[in-house]
Each structure stands twice: as C-alpha cells, then as structure tokens.
Protein backbone atom coordinates (compact mmCIF):
# COMPACT_ATOMS: atom_id res chain seq x y z
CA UNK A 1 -58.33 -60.20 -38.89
CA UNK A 2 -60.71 -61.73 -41.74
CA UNK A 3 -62.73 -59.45 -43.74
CA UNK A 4 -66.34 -60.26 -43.42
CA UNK A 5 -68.51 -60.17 -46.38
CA UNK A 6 -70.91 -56.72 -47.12
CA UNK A 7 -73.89 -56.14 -48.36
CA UNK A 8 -73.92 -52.51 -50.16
CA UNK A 9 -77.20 -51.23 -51.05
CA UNK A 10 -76.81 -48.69 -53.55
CA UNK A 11 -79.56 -45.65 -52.91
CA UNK A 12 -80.85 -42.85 -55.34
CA UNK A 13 -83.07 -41.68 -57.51
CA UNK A 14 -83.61 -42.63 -60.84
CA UNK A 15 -81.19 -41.88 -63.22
CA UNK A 16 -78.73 -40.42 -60.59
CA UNK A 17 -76.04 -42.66 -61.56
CA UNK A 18 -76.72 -45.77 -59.63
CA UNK A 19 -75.79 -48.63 -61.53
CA UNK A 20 -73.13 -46.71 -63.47
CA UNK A 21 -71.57 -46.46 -59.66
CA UNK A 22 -72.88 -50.23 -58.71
CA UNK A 23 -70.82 -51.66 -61.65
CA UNK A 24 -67.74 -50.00 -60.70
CA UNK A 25 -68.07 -50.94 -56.98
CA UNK A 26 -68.46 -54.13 -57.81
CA UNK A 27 -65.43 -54.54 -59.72
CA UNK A 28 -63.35 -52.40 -56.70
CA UNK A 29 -64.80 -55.04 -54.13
CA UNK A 30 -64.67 -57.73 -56.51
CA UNK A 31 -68.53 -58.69 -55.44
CA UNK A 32 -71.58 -59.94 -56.94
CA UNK A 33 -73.52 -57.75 -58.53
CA UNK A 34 -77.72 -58.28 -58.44
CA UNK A 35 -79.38 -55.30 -60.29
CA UNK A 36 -83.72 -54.61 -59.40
CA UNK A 37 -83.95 -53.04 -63.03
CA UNK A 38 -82.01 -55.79 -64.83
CA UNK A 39 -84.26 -58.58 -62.93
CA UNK A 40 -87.68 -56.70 -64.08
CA UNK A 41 -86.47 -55.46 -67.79
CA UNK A 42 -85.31 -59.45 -68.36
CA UNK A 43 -88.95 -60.66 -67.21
CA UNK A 44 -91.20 -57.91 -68.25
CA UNK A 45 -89.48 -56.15 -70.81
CA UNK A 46 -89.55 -51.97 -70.90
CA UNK A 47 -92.93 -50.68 -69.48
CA UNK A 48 -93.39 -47.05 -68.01
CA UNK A 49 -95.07 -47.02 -64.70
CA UNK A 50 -98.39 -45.28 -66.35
CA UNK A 51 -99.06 -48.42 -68.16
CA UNK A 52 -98.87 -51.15 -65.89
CA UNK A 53 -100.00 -48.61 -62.27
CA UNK A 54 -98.06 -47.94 -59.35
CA UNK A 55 -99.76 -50.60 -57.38
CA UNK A 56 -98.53 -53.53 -60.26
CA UNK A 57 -95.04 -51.81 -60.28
CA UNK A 58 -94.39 -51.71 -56.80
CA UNK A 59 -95.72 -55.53 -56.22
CA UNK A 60 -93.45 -56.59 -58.96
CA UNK A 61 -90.53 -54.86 -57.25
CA UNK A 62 -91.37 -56.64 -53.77
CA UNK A 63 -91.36 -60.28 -55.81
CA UNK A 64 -87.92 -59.41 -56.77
CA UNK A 65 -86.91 -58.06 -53.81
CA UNK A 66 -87.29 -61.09 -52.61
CA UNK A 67 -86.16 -63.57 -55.26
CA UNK A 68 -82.78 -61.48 -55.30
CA UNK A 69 -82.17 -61.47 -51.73
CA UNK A 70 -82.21 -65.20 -51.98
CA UNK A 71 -79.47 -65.28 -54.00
CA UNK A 72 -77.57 -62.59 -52.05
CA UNK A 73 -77.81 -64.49 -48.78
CA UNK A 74 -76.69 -67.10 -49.90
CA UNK A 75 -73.34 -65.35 -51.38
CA UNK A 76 -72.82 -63.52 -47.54
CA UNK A 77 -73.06 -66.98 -46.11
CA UNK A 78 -70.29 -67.66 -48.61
CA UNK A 79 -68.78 -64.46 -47.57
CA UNK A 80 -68.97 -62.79 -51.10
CA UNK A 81 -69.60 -59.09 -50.99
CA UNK A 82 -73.17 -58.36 -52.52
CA UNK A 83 -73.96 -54.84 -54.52
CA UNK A 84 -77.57 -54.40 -54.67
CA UNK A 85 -78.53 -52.08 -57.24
CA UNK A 86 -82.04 -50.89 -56.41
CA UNK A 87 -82.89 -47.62 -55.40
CA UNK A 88 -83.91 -47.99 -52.11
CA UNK A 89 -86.47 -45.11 -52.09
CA UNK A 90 -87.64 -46.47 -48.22
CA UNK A 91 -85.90 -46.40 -45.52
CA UNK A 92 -88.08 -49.26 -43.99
CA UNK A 93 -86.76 -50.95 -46.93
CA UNK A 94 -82.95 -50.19 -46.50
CA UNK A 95 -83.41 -51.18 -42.52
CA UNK A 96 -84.94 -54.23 -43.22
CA UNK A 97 -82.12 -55.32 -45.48
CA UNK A 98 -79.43 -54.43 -43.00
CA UNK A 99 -80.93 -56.05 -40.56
CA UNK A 100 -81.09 -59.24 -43.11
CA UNK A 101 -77.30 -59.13 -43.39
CA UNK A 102 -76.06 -58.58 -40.12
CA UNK A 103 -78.11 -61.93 -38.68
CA UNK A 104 -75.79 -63.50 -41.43
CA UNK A 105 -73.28 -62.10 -39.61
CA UNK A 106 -72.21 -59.90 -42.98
CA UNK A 107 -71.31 -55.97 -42.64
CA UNK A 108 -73.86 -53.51 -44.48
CA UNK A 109 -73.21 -50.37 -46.42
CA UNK A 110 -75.65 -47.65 -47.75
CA UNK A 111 -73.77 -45.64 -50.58
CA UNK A 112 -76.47 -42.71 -51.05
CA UNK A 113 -76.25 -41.48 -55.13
CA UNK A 114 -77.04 -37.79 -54.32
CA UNK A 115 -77.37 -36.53 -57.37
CA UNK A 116 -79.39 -32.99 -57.84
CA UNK A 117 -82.10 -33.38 -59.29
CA UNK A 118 -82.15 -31.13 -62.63
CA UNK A 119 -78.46 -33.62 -63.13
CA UNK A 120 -81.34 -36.48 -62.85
CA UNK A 121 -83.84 -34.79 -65.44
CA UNK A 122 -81.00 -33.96 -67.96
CA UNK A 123 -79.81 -37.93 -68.16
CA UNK A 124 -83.53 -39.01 -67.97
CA UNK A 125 -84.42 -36.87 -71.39
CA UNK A 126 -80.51 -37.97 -72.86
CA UNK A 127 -81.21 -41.77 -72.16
CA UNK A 128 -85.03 -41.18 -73.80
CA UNK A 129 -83.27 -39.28 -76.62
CA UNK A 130 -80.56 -42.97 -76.94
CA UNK A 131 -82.82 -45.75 -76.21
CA UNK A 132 -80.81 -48.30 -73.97
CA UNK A 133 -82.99 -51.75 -73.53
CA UNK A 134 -80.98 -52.56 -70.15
CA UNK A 135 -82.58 -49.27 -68.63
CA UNK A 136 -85.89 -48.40 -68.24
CA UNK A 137 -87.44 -44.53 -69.48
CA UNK A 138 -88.43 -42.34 -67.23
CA UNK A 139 -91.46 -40.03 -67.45
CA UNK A 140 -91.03 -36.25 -65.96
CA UNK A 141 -93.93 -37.27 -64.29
CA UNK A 142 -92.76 -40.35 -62.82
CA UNK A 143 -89.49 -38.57 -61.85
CA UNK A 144 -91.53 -36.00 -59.58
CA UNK A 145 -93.37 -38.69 -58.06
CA UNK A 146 -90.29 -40.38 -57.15
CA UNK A 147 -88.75 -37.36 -55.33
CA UNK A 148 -91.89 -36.72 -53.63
CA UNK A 149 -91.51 -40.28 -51.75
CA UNK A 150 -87.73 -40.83 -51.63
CA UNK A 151 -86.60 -40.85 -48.01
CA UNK A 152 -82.98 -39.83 -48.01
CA UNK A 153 -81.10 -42.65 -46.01
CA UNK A 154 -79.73 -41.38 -42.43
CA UNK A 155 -76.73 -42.30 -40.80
CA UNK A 156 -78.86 -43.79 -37.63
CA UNK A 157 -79.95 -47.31 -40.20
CA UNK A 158 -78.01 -49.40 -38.88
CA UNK A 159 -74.97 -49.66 -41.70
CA UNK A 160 -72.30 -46.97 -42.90
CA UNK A 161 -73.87 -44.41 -45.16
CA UNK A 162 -71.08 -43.28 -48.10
CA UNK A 163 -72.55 -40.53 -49.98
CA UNK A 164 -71.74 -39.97 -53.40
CA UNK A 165 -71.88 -36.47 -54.74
C-alpha cells in the first residue's frame, strides 16, 4: 500500500517545546518543515505583541497562514509530508487545515505540545535571560493571555491527535 503524504500541525502554547519537537519530526518523517514564527521574525523582525496590538499580530499571522499553506499544498500534491509549526491556539483553525489536506487527498495529524504551564513560564524567562533572534520573547502577560484563549485540540477534528507530554 503507498503511504500518502501528512500534514502535522504541531499545537501548544508558547514556549512549550513546539518547534524543538517540529524539527525533530521533521527529520523522523523526513518532511518539509514551514515554521509561523520563522516566516514573521524573517519579515518583521522581533516585536512583542504590546507594541504592534493584538489586532496587527493576529492579521499578520492570518497573511502567513496563508502564504505558507501555499507552499504546503503544493508539497501534499507532491506527496511530501508537511510539519507546520504554528501553535494552533483555535480549533476553527486546526479544522480548517485538516479539512485543507484531506481534499488533497493527504492524511492530517494534530501532535498537541502539552506542556504545564509553570514548564512554559520557566523557558519563557530562560530564553529572555539568552536572547535567541529565531524566537520571539514572551511577556508574562502575553503568556496569560495566551492560555486564556488556547482551545486544547480534541480528538473529534477530524485528524489523529498525538499528545506530547
């Protein structure tokens, strides 16, 4: 039987370990690798969410959304296994991207970063402590408002959910 390509959104909070986890799946599945944060550090450079609003942050997040999913369609249509490192916060946003690959006829995972949350503040205040340009600082602040609108993904969205502890 031939292995059909995957699309593997990778889910979390922020500094939960996502892309530390995306990098390593992608070498395991030997797939193409598209990272949200890596897209909007490389165009905008580092900016905390105070200074440019929620309302700028999220639209610039949307643009990309899109932009990157152009590319990753096209690499399921080649039947290339896509990691999309993101965050996913929305579950609106997770079905919608399922639903993307599966009319390409490609499989869809959710792999769900569940990392506690004091493990999240203690790596947000070591990476502000070691500045690293290809990640982005997070506020306490911004890091509460985060877990106040992240919708844990569910196994009933329409891919397999792999949690990560």
């Amino acid at each position: 039987m031939q292995r059909r390509a995957t699309l593997h959104l990778i889910c979390g909070l922020p500094g939960a370990g996502k892309t530390t986890y995306a990098e390593r799946l992608k070498d395991s599945r030997d797939a193409a690798l598209m990272s949200l944060d890596h897209w909007l550090i490389t165009s905008f450079g580092h900016y905390e969410l105070a200074a440019v609003g929620y309302a700028e942050h999220a639209r610039r997040v949307y643009a990309f959304r899109e932009l990157i999913w152009g590319a990753a369609a096209e690499l399921l249509r080649r039947d290339a296994d896509v990691v999309l490192d993101d965050g996913f916060f929305f579950r609106s946003d997770r079905v919608e991207h399922i639903a993307r690959a599966r009319q390409l006829g490609a499989g869809a995972a959710v792999h769900f970063i569940d990392t506690p949350v004091e493990t999240v503040r203690t790596r947000l205040a070591e990476r502000k402590r070691h500045r690293d340009e290809s990640r982005f600082d997070i506020q306490p602040e911004a890091l509460d408002a985060c877990v106040a609108i992240f919708e844990p993904p569910s196994q009933d969205e329409g891919a397999e959910l792999i949690v990560v502890r």
